[in-house]
PDB file of N, CA and C in Angstrom:
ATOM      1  N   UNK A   1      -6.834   1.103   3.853  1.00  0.00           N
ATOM      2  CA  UNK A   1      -6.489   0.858   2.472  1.00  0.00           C
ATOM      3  C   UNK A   1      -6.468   2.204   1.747  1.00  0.00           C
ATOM      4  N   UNK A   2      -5.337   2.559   1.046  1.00  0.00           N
ATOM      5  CA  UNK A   2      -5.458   3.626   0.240  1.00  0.00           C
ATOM      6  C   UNK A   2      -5.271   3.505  -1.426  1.00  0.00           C
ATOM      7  N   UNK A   3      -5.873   4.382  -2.070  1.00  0.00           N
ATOM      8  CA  UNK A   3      -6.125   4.126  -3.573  1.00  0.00           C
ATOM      9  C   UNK A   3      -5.866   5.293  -3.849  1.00  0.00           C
ATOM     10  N   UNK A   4      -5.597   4.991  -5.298  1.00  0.00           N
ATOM     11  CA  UNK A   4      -4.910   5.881  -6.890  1.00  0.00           C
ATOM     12  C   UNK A   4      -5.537   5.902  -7.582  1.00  0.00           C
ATOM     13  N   UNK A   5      -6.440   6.593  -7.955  1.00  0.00           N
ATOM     14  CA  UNK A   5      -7.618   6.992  -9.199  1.00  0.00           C
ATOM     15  C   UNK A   5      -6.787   7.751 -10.413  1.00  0.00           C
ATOM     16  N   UNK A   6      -7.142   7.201 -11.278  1.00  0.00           N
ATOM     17  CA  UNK A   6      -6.723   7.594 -12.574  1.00  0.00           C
ATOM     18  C   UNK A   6      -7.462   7.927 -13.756  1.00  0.00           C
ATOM     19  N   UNK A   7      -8.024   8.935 -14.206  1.00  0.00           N
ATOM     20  CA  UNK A   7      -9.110   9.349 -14.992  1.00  0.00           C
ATOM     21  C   UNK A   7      -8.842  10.178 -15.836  1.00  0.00           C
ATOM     22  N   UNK A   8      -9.246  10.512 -17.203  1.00  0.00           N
ATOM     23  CA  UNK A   8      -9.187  10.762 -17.886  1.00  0.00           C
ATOM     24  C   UNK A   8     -10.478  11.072 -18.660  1.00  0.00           C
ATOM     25  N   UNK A   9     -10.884  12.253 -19.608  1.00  0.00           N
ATOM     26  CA  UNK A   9     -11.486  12.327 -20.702  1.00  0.00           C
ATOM     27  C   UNK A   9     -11.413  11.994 -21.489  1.00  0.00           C
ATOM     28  N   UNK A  10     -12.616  10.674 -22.379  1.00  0.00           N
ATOM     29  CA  UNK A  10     -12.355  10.088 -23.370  1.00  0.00           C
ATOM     30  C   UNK A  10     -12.026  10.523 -24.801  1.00  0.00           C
ATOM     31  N   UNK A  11     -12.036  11.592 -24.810  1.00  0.00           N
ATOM     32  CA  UNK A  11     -11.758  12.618 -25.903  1.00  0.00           C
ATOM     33  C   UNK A  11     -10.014  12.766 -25.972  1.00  0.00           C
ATOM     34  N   UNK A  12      -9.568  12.550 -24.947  1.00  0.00           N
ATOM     35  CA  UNK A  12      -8.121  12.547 -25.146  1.00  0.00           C
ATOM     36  C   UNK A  12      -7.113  11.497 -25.438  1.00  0.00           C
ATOM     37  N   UNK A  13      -8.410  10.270 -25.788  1.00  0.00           N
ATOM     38  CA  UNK A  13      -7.933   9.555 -26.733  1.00  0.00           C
ATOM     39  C   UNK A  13      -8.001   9.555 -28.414  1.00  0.00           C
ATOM     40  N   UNK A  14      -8.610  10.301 -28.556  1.00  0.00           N
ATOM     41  CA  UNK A  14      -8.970  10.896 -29.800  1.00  0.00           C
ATOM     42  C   UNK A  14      -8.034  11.563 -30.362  1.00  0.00           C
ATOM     43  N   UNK A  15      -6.771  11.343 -31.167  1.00  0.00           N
ATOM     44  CA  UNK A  15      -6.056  12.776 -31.869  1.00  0.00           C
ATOM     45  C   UNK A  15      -6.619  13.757 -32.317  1.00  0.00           C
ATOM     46  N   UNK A  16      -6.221  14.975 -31.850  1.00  0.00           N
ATOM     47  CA  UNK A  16      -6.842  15.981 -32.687  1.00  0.00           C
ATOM     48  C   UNK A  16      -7.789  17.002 -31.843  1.00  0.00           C
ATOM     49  N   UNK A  17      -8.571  15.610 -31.063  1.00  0.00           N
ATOM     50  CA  UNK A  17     -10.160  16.114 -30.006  1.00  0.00           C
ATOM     51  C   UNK A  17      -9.655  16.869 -28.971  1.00  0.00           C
ATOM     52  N   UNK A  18      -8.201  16.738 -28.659  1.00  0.00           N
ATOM     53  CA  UNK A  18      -7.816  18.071 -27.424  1.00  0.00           C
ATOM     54  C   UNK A  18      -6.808  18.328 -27.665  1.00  0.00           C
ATOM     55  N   UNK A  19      -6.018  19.061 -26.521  1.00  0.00           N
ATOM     56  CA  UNK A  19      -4.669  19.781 -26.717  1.00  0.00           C
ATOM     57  C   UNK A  19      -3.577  19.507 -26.519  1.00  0.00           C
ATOM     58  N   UNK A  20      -4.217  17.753 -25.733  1.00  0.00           N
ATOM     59  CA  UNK A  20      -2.952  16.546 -25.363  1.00  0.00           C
ATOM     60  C   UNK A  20      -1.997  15.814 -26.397  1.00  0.00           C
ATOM     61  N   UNK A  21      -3.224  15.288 -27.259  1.00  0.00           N
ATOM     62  CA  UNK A  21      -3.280  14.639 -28.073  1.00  0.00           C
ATOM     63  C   UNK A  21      -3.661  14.747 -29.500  1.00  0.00           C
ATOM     64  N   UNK A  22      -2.544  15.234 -30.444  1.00  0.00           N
ATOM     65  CA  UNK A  22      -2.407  15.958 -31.683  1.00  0.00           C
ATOM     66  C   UNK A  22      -2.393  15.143 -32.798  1.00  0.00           C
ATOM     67  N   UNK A  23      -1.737  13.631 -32.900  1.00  0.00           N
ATOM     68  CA  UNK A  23      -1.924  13.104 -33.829  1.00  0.00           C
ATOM     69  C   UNK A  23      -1.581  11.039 -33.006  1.00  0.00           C
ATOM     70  N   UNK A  24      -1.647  10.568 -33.862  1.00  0.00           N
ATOM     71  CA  UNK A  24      -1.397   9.062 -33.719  1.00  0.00           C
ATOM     72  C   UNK A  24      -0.647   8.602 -33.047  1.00  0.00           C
ATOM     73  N   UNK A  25       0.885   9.325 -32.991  1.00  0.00           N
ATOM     74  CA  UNK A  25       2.181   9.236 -32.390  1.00  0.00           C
ATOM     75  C   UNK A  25       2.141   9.722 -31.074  1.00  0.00           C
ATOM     76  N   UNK A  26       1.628  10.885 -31.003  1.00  0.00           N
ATOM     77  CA  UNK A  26       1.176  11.396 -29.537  1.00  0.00           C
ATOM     78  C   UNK A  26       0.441  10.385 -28.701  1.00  0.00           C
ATOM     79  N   UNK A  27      -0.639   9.928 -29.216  1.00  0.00           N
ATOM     80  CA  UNK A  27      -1.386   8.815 -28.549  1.00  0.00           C
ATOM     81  C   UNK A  27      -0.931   7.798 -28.195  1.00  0.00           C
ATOM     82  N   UNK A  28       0.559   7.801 -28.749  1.00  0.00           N
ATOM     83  CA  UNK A  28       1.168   6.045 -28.513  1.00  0.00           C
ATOM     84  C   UNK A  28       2.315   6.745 -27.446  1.00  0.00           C
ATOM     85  N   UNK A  29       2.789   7.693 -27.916  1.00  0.00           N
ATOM     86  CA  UNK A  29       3.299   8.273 -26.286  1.00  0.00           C
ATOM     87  C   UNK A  29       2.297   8.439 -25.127  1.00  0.00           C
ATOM     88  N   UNK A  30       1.280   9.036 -25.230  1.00  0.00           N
ATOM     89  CA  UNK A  30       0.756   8.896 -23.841  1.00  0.00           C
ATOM     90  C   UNK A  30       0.601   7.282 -23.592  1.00  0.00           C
ATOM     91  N   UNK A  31      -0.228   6.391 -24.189  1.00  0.00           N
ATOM     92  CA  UNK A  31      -0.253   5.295 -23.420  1.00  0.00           C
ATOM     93  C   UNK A  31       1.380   4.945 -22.929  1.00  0.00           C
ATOM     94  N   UNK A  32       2.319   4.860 -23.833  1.00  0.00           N
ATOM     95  CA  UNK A  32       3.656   4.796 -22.867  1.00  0.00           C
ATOM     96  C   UNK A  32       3.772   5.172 -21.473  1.00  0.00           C
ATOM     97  N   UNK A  33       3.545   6.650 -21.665  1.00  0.00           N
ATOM     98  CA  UNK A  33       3.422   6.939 -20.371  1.00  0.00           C
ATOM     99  C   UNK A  33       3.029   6.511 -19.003  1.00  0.00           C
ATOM    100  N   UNK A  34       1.095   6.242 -19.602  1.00  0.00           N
ATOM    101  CA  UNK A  34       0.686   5.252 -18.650  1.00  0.00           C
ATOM    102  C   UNK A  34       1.346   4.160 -18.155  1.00  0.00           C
ATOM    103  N   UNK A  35       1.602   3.261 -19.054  1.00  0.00           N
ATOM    104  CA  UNK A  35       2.449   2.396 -19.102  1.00  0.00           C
ATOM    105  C   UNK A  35       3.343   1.981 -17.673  1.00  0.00           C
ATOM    106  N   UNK A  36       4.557   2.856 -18.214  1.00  0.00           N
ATOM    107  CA  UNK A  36       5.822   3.415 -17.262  1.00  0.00           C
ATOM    108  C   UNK A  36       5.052   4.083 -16.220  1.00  0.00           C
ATOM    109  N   UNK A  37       4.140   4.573 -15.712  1.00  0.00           N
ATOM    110  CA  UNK A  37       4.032   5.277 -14.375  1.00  0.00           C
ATOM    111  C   UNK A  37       3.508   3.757 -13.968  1.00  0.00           C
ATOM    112  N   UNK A  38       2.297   3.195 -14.117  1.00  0.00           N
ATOM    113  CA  UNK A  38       1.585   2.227 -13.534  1.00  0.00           C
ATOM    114  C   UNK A  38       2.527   1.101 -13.339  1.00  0.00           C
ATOM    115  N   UNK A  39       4.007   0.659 -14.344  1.00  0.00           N
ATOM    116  CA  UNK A  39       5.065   0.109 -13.839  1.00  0.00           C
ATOM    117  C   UNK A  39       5.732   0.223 -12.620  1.00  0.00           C
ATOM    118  N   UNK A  40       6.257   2.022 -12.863  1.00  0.00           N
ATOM    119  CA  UNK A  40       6.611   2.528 -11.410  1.00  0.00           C
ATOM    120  C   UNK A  40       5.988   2.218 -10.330  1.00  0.00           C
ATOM    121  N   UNK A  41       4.440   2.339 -10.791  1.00  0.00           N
ATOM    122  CA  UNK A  41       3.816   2.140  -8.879  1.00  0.00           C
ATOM    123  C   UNK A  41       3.768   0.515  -8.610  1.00  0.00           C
ATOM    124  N   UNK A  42       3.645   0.151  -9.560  1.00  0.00           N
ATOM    125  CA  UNK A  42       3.465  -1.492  -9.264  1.00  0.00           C
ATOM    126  C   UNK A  42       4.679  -2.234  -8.359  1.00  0.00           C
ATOM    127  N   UNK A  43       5.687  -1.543  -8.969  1.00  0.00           N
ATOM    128  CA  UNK A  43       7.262  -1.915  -8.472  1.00  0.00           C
ATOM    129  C   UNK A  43       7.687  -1.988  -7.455  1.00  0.00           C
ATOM    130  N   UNK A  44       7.334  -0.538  -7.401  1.00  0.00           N
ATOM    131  CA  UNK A  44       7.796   0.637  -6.085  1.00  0.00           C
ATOM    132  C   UNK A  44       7.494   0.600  -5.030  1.00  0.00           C
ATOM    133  N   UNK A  45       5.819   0.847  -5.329  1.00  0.00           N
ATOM    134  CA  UNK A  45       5.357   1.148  -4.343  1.00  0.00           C
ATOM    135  C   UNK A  45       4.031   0.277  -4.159  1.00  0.00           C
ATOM    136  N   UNK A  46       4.014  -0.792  -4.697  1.00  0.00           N
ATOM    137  CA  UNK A  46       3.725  -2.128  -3.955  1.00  0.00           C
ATOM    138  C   UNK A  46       1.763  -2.062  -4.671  1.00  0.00           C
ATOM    139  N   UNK A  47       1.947  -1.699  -5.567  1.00  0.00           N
ATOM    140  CA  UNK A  47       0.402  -0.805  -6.210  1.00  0.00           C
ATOM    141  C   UNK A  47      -0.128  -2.029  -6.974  1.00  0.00           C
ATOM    142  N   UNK A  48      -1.843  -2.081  -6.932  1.00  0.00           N
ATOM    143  CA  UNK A  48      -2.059  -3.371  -7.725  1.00  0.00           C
ATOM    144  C   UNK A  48      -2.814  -2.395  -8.905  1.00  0.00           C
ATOM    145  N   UNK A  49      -3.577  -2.867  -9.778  1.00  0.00           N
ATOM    146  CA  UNK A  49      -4.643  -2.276 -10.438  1.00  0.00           C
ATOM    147  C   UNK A  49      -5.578  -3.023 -10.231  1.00  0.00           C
ATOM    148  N   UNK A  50      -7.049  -2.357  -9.942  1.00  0.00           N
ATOM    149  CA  UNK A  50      -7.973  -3.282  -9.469  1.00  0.00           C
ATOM    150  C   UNK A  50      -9.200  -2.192 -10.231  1.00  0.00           C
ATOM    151  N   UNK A  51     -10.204  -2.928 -10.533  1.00  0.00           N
ATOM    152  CA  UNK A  51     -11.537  -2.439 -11.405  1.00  0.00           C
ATOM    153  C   UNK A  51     -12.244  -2.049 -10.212  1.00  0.00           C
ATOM    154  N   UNK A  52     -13.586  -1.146 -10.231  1.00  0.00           N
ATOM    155  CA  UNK A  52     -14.193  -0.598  -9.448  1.00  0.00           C
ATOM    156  C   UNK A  52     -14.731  -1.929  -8.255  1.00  0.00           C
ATOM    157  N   UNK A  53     -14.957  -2.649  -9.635  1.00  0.00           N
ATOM    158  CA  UNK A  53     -15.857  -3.740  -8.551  1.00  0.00           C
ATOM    159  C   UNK A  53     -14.932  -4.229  -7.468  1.00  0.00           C
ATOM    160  N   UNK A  54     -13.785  -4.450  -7.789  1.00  0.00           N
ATOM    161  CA  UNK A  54     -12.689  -5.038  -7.235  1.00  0.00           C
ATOM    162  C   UNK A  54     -12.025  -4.602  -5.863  1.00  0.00           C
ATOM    163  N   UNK A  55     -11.853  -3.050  -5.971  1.00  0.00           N
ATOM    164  CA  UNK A  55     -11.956  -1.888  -5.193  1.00  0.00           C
ATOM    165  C   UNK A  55     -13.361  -2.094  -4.161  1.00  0.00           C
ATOM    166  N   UNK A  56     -14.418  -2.547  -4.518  1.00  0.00           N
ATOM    167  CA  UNK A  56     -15.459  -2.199  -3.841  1.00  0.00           C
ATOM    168  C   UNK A  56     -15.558  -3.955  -2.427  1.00  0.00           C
ATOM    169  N   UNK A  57     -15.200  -5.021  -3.239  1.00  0.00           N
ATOM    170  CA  UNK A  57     -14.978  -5.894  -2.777  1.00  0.00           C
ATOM    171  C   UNK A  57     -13.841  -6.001  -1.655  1.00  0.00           C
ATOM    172  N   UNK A  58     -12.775  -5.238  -1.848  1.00  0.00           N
ATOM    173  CA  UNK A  58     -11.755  -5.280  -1.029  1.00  0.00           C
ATOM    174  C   UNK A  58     -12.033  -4.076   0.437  1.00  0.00           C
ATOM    175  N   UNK A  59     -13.200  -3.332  -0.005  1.00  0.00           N
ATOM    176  CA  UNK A  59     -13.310  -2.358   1.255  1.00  0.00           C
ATOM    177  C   UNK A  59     -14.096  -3.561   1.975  1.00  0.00           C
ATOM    178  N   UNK A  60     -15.009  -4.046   1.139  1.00  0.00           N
ATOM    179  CA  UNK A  60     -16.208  -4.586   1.829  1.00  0.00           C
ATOM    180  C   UNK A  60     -15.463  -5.662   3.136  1.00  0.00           C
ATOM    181  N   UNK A  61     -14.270  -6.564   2.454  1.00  0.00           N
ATOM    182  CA  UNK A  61     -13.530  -7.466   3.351  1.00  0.00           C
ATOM    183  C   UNK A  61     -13.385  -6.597   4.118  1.00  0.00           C
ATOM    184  N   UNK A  62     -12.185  -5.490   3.341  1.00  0.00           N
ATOM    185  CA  UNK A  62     -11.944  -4.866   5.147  1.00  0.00           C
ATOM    186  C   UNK A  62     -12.627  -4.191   6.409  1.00  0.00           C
ATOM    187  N   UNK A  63     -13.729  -4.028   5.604  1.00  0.00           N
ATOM    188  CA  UNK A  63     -14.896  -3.318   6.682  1.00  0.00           C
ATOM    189  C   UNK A  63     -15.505  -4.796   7.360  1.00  0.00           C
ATOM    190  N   UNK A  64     -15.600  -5.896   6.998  1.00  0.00           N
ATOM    191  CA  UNK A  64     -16.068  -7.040   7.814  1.00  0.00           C
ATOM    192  C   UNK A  64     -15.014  -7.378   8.652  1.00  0.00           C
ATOM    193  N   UNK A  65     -13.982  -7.686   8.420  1.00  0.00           N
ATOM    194  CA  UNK A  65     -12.546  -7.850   9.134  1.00  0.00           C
ATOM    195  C   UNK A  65     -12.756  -6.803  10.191  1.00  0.00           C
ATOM    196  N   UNK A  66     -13.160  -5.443  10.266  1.00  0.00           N
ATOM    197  CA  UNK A  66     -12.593  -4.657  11.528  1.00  0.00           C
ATOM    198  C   UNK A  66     -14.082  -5.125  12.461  1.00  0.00           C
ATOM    199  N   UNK A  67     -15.114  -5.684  11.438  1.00  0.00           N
ATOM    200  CA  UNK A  67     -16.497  -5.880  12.248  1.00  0.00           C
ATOM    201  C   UNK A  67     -15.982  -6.986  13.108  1.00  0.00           C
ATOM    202  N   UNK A  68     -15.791  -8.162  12.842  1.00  0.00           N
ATOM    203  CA  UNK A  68     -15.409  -9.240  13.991  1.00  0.00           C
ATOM    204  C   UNK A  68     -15.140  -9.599  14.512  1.00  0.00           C
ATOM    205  N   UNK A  69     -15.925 -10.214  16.039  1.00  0.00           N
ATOM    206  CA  UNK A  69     -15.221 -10.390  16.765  1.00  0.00           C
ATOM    207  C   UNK A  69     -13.518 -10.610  17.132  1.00  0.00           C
ATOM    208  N   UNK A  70     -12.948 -10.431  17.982  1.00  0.00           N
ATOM    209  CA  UNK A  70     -11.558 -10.245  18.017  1.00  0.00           C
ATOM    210  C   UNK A  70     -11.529 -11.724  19.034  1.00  0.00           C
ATOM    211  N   UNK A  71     -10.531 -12.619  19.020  1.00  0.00           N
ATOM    212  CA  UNK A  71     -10.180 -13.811  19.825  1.00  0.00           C
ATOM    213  C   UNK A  71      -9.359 -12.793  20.965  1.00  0.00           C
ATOM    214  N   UNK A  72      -9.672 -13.836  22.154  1.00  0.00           N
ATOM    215  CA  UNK A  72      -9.123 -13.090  23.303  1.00  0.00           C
ATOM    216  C   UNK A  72      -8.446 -14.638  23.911  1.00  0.00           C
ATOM    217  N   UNK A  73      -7.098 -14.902  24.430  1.00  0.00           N
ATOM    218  CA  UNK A  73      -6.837 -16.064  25.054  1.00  0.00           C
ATOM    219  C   UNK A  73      -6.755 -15.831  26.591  1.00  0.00           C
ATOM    220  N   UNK A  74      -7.403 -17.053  26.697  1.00  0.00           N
ATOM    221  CA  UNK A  74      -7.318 -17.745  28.085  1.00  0.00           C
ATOM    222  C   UNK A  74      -6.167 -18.358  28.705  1.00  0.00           C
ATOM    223  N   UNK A  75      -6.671 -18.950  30.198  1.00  0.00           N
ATOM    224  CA  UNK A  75      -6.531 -19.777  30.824  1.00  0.00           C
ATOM    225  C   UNK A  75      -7.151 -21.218  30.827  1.00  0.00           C
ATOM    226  N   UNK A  76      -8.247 -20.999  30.290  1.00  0.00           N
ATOM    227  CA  UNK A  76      -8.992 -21.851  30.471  1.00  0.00           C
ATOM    228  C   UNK A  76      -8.726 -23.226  29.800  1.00  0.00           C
ATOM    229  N   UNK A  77      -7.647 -23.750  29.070  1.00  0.00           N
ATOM    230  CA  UNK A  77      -7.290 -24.937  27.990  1.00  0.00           C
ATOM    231  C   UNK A  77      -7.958 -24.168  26.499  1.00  0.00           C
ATOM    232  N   UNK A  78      -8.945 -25.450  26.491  1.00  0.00           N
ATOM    233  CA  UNK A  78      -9.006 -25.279  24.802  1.00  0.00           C
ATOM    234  C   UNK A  78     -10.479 -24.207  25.084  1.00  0.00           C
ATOM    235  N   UNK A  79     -11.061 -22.938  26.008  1.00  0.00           N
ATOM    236  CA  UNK A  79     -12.589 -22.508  25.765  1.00  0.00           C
ATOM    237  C   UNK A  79     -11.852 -20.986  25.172  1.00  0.00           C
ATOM    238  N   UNK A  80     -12.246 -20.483  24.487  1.00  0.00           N
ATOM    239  CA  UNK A  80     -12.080 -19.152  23.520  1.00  0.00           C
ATOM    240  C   UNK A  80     -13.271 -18.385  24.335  1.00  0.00           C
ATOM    241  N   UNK A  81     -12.616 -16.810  24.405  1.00  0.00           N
ATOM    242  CA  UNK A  81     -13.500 -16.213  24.420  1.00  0.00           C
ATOM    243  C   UNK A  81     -13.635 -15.321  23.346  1.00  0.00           C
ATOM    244  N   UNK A  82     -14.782 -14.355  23.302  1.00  0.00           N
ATOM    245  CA  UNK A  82     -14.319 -13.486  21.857  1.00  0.00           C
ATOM    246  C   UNK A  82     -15.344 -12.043  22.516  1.00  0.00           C
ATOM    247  N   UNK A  83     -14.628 -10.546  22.101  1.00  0.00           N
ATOM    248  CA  UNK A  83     -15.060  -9.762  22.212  1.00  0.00           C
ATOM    249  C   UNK A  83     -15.317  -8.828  21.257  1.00  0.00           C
ATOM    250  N   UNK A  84     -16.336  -7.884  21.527  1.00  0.00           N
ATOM    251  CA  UNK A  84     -16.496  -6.713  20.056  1.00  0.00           C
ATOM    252  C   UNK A  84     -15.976  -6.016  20.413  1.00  0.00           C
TER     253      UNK A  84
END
């Protein structure tokens, strides 16, 4: 699984507080921005947005998924075997 971190200083939501973000209008362009990129990846390139916890839940599946046993088929009719 691979991930897109997106972070920011909360100060650069602030007009004025940095060098991004100068007044009110600026601030409504950057969220645009956000906007339109997180569109792009969603589209594109198949991208979800997911909260930390969410992120943390989805390793956890996939780290149990590679833990379990794997089904192996037989001969035998209906007896399963299973290996690690």
């Amino acid at each position: 699984m691979r991930f897109f971190n997106m972070s920011f200083h909360s100060t650069t939501l602030l007009p004025g507080k940095s060098p991004f973000i100068k007044n009110a209008e600026e601030l409504e362009q950057f969220y645009l921005k956000i906007e339109k990129l997180l569109d792009y990846l969603m589209s594109s390139a198949k991208v979800m947005p997911l909260t930390l916890s969410e992120v943390r839940r989805h390793v956890e599946v996939e780290q149990n998924a590679s833990q379990k046993p794997k089904e192996e088929s037989t001969t035998s009719g209906d007896v399963r075997l299973f290996a690690k």
